[in-house]
N, C-alpha and C. Protein backbone atom coordinates (compact mmCIF):
# COMPACT_ATOMS: atom_id res chain seq x y z
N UNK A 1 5.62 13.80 7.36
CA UNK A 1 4.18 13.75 7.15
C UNK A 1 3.88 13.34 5.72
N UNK A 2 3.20 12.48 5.87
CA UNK A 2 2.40 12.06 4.59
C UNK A 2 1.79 13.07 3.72
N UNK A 3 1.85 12.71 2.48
CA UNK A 3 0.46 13.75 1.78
C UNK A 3 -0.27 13.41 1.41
N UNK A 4 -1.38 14.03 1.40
CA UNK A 4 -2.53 13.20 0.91
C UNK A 4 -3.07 13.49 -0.80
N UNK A 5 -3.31 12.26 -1.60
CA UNK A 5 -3.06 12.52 -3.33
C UNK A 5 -4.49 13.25 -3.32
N UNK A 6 -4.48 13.52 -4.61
CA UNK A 6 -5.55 13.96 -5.27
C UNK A 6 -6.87 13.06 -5.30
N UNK A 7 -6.30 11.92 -5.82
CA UNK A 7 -7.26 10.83 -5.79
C UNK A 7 -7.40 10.34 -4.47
N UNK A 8 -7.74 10.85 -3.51
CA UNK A 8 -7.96 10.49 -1.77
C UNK A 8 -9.07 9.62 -1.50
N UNK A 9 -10.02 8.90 -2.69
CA UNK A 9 -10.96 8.44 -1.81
C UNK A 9 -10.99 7.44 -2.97
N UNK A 10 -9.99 7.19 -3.62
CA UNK A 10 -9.94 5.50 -4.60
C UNK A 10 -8.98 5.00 -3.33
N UNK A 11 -7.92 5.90 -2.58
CA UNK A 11 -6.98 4.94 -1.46
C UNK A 11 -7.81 4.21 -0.28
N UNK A 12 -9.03 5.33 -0.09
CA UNK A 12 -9.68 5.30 1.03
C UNK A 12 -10.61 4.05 0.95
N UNK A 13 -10.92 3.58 0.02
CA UNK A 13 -11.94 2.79 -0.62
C UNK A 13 -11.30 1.48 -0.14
N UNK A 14 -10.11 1.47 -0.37
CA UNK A 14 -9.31 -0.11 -0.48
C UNK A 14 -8.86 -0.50 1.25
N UNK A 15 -9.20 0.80 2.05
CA UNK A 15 -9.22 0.47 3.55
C UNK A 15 -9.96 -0.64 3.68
N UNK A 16 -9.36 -1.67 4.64
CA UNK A 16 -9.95 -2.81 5.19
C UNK A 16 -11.30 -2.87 5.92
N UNK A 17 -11.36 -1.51 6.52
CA UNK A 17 -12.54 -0.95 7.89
C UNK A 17 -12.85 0.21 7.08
N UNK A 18 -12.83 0.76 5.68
CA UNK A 18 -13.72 1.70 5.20
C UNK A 18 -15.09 1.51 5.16
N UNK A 19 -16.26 2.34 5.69
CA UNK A 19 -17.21 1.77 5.14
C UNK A 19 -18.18 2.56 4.17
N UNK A 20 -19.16 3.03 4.18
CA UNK A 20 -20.25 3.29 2.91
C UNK A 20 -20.28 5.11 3.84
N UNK A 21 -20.33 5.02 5.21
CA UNK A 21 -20.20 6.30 6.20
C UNK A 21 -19.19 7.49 5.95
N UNK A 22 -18.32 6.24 5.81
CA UNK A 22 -16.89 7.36 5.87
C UNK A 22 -17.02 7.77 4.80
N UNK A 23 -16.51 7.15 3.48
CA UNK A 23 -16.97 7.58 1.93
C UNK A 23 -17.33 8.41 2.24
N UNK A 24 -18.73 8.27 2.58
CA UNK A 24 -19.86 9.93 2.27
C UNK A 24 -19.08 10.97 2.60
N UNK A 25 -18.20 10.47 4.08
CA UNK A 25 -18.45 12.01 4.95
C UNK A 25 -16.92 12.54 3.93
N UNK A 26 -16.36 11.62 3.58
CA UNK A 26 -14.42 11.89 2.86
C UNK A 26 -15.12 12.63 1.50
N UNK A 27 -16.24 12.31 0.72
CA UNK A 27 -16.53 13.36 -0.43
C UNK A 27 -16.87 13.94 -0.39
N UNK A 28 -17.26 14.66 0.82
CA UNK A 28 -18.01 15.98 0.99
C UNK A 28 -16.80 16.94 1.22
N UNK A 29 -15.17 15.78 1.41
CA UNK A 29 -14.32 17.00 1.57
C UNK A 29 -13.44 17.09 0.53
N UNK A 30 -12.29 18.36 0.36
CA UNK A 30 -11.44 18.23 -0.34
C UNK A 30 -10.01 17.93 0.33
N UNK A 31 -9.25 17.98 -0.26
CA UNK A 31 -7.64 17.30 -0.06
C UNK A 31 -7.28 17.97 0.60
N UNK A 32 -7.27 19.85 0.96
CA UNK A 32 -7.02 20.25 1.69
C UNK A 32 -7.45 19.79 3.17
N UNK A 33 -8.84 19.64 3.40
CA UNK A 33 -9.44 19.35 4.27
C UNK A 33 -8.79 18.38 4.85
N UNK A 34 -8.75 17.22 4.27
CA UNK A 34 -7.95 15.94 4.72
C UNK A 34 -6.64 16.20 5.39
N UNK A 35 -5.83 16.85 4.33
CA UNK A 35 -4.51 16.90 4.99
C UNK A 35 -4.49 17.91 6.20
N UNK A 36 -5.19 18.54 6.38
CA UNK A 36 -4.76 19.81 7.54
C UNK A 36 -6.02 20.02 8.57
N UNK A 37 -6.81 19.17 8.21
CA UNK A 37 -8.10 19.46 9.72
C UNK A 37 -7.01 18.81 10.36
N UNK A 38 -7.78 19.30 12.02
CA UNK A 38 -7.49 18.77 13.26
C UNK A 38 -8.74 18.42 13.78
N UNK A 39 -9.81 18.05 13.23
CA UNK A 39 -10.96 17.29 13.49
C UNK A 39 -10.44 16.09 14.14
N UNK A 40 -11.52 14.91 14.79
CA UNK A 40 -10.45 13.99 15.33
C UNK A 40 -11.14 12.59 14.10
N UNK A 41 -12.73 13.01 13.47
CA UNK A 41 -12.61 12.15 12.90
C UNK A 41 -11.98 12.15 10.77
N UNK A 42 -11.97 13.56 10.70
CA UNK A 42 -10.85 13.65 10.02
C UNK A 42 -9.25 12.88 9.68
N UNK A 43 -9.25 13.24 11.33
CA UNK A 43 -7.76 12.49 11.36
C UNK A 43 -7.45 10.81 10.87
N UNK A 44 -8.82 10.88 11.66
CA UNK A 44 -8.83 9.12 11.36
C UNK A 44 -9.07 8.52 10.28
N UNK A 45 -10.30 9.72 9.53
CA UNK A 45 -9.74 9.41 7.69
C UNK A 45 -8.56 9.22 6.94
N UNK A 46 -7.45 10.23 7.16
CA UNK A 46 -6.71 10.71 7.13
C UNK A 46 -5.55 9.57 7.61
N UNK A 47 -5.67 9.08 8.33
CA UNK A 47 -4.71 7.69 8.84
C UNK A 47 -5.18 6.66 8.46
N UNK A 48 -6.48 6.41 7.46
CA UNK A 48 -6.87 5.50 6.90
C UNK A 48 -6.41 5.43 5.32
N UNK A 49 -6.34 6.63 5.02
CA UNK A 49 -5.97 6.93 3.72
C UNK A 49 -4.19 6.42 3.69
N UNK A 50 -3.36 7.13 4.64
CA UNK A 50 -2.08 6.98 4.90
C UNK A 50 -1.90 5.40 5.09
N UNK A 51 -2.57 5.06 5.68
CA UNK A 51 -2.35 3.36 5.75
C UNK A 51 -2.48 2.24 4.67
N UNK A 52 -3.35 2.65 4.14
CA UNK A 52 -3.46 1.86 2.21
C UNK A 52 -2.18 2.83 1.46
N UNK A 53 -1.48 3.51 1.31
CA UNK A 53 -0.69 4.76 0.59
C UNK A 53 0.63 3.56 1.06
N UNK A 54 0.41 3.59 2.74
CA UNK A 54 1.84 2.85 3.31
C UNK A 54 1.44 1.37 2.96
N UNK A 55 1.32 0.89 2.89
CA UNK A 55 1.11 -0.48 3.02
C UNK A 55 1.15 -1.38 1.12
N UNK A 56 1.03 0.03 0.24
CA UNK A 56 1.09 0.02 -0.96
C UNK A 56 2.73 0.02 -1.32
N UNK A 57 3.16 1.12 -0.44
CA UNK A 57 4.48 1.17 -0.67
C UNK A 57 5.46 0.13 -0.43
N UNK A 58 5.20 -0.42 0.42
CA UNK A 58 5.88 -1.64 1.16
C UNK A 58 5.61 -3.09 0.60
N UNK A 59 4.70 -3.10 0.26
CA UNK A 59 4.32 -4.20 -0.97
C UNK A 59 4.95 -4.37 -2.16
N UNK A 60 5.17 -3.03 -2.95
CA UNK A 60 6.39 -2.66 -4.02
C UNK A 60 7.57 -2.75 -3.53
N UNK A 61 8.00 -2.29 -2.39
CA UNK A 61 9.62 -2.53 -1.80
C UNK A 61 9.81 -3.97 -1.68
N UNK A 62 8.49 -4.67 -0.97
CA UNK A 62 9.50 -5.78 -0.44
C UNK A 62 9.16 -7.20 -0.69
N UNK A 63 7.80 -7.19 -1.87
CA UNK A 63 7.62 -8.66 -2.29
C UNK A 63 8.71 -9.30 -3.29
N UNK A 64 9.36 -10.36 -3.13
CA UNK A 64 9.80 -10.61 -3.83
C UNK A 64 9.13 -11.63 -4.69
N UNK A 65 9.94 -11.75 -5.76
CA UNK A 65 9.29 -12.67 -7.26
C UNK A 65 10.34 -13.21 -7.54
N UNK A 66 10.13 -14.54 -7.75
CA UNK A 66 10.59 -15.64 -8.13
C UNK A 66 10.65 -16.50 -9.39
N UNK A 67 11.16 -16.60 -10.25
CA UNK A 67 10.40 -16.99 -11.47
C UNK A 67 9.80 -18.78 -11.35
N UNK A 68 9.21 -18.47 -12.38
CA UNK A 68 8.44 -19.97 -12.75
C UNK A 68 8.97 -20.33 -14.05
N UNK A 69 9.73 -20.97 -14.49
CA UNK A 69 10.09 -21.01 -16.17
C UNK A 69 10.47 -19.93 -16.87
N UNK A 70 10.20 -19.08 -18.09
CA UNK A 70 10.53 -18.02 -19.15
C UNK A 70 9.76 -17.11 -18.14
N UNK A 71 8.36 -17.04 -18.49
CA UNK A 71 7.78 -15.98 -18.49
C UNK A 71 6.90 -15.65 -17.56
N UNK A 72 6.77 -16.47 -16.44
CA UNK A 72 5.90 -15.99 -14.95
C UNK A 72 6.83 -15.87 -13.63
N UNK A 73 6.55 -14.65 -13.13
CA UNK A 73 7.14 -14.20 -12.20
C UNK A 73 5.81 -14.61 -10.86
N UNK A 74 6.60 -14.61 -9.86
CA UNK A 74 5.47 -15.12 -9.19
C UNK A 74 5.76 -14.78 -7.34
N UNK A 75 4.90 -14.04 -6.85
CA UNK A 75 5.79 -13.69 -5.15
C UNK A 75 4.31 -13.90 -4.46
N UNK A 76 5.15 -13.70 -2.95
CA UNK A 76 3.78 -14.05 -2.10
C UNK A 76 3.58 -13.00 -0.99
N UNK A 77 1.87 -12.47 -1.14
CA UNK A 77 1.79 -11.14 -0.65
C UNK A 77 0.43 -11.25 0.36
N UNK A 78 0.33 -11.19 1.36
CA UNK A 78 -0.76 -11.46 2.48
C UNK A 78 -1.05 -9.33 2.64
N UNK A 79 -1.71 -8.71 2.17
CA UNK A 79 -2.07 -7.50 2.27
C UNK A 79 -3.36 -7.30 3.20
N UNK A 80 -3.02 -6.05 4.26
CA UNK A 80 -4.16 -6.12 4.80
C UNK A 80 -5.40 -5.64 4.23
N UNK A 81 -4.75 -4.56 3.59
CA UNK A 81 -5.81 -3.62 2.92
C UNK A 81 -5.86 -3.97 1.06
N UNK A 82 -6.57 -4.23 0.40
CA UNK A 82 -7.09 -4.17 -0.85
C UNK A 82 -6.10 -3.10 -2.02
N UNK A 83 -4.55 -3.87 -1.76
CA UNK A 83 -3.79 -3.40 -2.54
C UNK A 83 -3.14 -4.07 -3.58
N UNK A 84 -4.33 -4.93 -4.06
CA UNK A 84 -3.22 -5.92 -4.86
C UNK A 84 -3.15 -5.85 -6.41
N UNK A 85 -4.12 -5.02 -6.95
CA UNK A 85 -4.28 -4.08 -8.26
C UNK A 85 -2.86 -3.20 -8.36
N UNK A 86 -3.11 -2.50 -7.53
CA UNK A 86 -2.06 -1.46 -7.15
C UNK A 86 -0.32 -1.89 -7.56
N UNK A 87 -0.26 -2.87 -6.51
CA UNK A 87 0.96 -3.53 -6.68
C UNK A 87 1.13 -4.55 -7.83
N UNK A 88 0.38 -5.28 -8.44
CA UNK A 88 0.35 -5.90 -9.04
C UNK A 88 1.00 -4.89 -10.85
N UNK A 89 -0.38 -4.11 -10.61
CA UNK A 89 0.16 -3.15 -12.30
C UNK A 89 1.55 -2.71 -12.09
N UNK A 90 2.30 -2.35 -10.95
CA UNK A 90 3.34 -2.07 -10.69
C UNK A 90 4.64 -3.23 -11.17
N UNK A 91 3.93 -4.32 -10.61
CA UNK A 91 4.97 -5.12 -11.29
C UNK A 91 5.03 -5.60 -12.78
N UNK A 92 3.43 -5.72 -13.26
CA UNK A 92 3.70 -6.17 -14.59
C UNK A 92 3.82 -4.92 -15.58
N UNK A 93 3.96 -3.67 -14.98
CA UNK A 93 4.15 -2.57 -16.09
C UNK A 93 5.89 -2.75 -16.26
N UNK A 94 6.52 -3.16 -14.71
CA UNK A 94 7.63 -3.40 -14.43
C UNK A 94 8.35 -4.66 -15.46
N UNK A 95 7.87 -5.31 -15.90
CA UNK A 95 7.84 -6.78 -16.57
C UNK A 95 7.03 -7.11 -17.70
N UNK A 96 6.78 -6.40 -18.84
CA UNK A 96 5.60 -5.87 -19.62
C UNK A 96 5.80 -7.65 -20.47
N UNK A 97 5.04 -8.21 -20.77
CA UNK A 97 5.03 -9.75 -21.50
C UNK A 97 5.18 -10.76 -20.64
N UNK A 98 5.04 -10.73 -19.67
CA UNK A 98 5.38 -11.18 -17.97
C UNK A 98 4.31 -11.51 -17.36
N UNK A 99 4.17 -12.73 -17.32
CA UNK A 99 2.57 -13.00 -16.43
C UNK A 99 3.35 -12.93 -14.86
N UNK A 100 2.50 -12.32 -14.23
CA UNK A 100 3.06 -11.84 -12.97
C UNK A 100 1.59 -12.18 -11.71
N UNK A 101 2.20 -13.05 -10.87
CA UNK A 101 0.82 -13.72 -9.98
C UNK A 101 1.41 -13.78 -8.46
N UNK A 102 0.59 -12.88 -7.59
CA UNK A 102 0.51 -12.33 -6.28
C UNK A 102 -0.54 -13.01 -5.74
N UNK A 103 -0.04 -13.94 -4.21
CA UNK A 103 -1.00 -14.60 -3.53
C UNK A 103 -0.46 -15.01 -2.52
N UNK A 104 -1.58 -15.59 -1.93
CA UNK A 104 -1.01 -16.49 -0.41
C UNK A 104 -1.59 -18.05 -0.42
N UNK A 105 -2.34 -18.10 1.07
CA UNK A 105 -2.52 -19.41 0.80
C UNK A 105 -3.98 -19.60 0.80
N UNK A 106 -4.64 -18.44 0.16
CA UNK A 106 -6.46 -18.60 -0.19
C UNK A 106 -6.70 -17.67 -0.89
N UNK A 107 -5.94 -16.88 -1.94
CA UNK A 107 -6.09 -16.22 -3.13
C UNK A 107 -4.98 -15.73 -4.13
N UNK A 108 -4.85 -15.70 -5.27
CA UNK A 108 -4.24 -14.93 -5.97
C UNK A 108 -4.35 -14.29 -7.25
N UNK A 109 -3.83 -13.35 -7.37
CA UNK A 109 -3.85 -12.49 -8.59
C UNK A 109 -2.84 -12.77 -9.40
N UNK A 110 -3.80 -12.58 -11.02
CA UNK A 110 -2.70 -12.51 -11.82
C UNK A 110 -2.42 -11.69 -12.79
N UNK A 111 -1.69 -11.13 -13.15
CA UNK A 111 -1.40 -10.00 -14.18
C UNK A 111 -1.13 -9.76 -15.29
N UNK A 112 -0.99 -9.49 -16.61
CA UNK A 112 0.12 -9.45 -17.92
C UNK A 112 -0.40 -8.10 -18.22
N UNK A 113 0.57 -7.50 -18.40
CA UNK A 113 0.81 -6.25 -19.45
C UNK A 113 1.45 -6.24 -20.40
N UNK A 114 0.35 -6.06 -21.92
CA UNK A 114 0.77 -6.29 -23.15
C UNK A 114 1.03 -4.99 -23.92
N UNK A 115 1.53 -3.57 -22.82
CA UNK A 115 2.02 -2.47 -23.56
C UNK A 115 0.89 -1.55 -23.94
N UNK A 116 -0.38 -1.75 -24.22
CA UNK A 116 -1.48 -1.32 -24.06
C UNK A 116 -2.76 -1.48 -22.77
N UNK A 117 -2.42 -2.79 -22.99
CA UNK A 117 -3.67 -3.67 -21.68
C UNK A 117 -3.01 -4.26 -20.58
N UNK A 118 -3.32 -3.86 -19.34
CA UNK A 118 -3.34 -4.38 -18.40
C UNK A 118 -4.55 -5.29 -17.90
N UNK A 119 -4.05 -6.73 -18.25
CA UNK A 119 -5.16 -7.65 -17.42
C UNK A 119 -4.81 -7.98 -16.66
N UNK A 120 -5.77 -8.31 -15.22
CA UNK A 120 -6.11 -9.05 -14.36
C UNK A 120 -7.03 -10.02 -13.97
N UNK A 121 -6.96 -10.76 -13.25
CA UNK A 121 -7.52 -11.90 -12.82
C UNK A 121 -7.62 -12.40 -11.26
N UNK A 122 -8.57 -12.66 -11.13
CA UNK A 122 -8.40 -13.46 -9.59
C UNK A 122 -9.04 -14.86 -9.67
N UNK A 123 -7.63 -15.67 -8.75
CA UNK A 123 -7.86 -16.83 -8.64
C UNK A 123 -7.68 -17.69 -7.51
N UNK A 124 -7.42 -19.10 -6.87
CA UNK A 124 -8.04 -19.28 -5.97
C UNK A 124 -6.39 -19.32 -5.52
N UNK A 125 -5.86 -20.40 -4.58
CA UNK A 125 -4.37 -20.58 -3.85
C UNK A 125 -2.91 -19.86 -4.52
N UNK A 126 -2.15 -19.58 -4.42
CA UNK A 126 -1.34 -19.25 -5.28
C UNK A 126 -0.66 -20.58 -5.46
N UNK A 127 -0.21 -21.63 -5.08
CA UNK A 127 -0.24 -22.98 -5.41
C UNK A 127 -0.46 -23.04 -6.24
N UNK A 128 -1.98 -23.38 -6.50
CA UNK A 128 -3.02 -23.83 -7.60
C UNK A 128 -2.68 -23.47 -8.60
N UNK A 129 -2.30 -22.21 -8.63
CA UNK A 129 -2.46 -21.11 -9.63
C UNK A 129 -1.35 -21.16 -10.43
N UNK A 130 -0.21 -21.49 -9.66
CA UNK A 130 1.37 -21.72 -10.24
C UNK A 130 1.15 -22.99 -11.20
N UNK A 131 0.55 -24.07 -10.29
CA UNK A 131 0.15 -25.29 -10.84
C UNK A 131 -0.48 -25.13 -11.96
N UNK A 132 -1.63 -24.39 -12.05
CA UNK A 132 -2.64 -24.21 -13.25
C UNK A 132 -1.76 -23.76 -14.36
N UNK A 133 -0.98 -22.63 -14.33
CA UNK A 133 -0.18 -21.83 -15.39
C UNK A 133 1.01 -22.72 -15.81
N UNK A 134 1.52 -23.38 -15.08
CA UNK A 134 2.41 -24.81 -15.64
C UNK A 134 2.05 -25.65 -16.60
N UNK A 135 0.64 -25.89 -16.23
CA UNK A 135 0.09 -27.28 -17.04
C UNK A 135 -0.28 -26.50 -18.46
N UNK A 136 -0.99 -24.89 -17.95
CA UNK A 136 -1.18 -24.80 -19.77
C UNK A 136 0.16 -23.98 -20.24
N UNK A 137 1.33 -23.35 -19.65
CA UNK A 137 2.18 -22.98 -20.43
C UNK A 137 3.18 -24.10 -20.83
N UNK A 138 2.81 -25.57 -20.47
CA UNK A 138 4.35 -26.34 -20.15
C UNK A 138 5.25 -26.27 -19.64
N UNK A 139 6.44 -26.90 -19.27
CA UNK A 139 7.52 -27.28 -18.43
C UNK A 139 7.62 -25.89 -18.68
N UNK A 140 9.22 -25.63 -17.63
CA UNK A 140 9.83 -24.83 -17.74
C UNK A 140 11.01 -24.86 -18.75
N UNK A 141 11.30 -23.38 -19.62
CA UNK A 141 12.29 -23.44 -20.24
C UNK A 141 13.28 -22.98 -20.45
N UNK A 142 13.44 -22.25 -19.07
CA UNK A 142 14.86 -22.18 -18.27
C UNK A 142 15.76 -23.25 -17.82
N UNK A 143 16.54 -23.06 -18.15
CA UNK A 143 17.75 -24.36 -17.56
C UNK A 143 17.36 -24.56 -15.59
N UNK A 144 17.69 -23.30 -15.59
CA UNK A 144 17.90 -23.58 -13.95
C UNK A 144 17.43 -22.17 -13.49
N UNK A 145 15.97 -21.97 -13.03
CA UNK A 145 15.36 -20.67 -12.65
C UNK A 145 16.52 -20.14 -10.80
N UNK A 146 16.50 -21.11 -10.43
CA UNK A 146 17.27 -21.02 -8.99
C UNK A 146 18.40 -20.14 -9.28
N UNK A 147 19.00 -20.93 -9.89
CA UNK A 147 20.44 -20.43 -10.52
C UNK A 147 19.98 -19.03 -10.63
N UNK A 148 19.38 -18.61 -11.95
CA UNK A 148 19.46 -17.41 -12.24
C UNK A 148 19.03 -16.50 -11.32
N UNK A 149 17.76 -16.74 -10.46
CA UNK A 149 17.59 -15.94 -9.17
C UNK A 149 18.64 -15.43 -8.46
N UNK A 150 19.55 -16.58 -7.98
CA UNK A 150 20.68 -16.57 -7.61
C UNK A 150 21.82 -15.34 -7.94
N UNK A 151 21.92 -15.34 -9.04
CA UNK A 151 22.85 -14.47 -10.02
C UNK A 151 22.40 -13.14 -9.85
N UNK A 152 20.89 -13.01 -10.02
CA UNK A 152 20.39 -11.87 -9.96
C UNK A 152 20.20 -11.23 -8.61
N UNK A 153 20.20 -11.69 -7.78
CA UNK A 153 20.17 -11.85 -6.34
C UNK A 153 21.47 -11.11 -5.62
N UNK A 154 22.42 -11.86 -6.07
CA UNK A 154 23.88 -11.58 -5.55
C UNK A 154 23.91 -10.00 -6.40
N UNK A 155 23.59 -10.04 -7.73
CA UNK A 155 23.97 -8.73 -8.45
C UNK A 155 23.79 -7.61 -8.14
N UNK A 156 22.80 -7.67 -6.94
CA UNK A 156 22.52 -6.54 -6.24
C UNK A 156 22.73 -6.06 -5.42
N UNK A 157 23.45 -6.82 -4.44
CA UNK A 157 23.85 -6.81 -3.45
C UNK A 157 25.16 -6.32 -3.33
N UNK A 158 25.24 -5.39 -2.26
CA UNK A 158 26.05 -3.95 -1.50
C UNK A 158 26.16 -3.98 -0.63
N UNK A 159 27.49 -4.45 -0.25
CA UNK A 159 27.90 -4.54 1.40
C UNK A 159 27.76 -3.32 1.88
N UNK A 160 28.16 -2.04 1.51
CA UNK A 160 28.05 -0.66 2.02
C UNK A 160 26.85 -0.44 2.28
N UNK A 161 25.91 -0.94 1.65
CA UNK A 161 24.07 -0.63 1.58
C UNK A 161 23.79 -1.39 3.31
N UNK A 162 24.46 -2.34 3.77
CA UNK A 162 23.82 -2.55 4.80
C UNK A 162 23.88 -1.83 6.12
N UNK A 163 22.64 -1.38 6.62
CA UNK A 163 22.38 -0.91 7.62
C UNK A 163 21.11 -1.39 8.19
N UNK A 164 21.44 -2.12 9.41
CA UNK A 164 20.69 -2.56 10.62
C UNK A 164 19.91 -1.73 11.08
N UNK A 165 20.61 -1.28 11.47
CA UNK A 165 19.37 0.28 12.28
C UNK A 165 18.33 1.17 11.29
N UNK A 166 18.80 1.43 10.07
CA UNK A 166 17.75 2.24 9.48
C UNK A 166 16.61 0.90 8.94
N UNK A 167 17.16 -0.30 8.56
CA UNK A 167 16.41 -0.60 8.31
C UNK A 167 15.53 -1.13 9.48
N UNK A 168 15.74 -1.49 10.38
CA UNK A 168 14.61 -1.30 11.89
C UNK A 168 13.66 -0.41 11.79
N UNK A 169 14.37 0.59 11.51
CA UNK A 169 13.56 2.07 11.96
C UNK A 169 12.33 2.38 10.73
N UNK A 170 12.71 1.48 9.75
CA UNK A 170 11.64 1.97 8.59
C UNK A 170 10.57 0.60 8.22
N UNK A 171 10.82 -0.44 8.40
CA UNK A 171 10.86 -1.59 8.02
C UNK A 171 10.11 -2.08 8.77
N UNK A 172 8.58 -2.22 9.76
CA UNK A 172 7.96 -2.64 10.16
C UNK A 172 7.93 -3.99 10.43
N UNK A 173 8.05 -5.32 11.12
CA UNK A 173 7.72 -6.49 11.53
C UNK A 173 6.77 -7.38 10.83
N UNK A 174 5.27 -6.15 10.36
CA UNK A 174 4.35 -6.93 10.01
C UNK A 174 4.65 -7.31 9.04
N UNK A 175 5.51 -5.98 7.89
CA UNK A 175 5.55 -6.20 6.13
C UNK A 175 6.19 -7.56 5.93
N UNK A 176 7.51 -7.76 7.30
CA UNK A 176 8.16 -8.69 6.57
C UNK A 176 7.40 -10.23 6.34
N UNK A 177 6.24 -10.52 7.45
CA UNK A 177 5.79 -11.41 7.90
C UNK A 177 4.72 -11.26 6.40
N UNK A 178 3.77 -10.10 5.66
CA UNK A 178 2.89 -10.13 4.73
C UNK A 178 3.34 -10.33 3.64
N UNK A 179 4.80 -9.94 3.65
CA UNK A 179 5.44 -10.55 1.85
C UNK A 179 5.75 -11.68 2.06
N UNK A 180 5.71 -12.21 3.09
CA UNK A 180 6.32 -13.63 2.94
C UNK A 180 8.24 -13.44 3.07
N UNK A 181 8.74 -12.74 3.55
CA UNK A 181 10.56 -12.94 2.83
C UNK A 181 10.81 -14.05 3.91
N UNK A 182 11.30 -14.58 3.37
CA UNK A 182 12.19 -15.88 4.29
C UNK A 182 13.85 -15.75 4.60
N UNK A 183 14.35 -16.02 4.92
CA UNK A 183 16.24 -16.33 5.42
C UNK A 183 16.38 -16.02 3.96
N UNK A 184 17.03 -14.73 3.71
CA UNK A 184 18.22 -14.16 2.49
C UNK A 184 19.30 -14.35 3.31
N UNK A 185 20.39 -14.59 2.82
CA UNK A 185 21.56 -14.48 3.55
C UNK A 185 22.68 -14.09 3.30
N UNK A 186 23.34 -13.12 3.11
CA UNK A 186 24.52 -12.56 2.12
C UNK A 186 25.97 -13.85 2.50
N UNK A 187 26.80 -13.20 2.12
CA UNK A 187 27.90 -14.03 2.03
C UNK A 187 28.89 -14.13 3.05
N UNK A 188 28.50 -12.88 3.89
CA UNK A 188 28.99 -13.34 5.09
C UNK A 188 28.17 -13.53 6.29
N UNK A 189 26.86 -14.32 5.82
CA UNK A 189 25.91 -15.61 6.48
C UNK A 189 24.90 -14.68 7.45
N UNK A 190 24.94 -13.33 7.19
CA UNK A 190 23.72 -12.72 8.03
C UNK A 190 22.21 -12.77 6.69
N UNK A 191 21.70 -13.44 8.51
CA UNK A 191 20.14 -13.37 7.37
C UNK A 191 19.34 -12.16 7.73
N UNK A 192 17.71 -12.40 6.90
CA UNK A 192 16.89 -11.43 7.07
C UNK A 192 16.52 -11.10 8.70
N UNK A 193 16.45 -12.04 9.36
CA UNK A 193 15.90 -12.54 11.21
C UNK A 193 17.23 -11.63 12.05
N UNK A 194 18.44 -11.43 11.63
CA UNK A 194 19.35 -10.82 12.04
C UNK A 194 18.87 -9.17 12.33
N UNK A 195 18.23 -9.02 11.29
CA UNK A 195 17.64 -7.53 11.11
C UNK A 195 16.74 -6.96 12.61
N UNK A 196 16.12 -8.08 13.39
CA UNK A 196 15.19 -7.79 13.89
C UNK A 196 15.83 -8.07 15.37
């Protein structure tokens, strides 16, 4: 069972189908309330809240980032619910001097954390946006960003770590389809599609 945070109605807010109703009726309660009625429209607060909480989590597990040159990291994240603040400070607190830009194919965000400030931005394609940050940072000045992905990629990787079944069991269909992951393939040629 989930728990429900303290801050229960900044999660609730970023629900896709929250509206101005629910709000009201979610601040009239407290955290206890949330987590332990058996009301039925409680509950459904309550699985609204859990669903931005989950869907936050899974966004941090499983977008990957790619670099663009030195200093932009860059992954692709289709979210249902209004989590892209969330995940985003996550990565550039993760990457602090790191322009860090989350999108699909009709918006994206972009991030830098300079150790004090966290900015953001929203902008239009993540395309565009890669494109835009190219032209004013210049070429790239990495030798070979692939390569190093590459390196970093393999470095992590743990034949003992693989398990099929748990990851079924935890790993939902939709996430893989909203981060975007495409064919990873370890070295002895099983890909991500194997999983499923």
């Amino acid at each position: 069972m989930n728990s429900v945070p303290n801050n229960f109605l900044g999660a609730l807010k970023r629900h896709a189908d929250c509206t101005e109703t629910i709000l009201k009726k979610a601040s009239l309660l407290d955290r206890d309330d949330i987590e332990f009625s058996t009301d039925a429209e409680i509950i459904g607060i309550r699985k609204m809240i859990n669903s931005v909480l989950g869907e936050n989590h899974m966004m941090k597990a499983f977008v990957r980032l790619k670099p663009q040159g030195g200093k932009v990291l860059y992954g692709y994240m289709r979210p249902e619910h209004d989590v892209w603040t969330l995940v985003g400070r996550f990565f550039a607190k993760r990457f602090p001097g790191t322009v860090i830009v989350l999108g699909n194919n009709t918006r994206s965000h972009v991030f830098l954390y300079g150790g004090d400030v966290l900015n953001h931005s929203r902008a239009g394609s993540l395309s565009k946006t890669l494109k835009e940050l190219e032209e004013a940072m210049g070429k790239s000045t990495a030798e070979n960003p692939d390569e190093l992905w590459d390196t970093y990629y393999w470095s992590q990787y743990r034949r003992e770590a693989k398990n099929t079944r748990y990851f079924k069991q935890n790993m939902r269909a939709k996430y893989v389809r909203e981060t975007g992951i495409t064919a990873e393939t370890d070295s002895g040629g099983t890909k991500l599609e194997d999983f499923y």
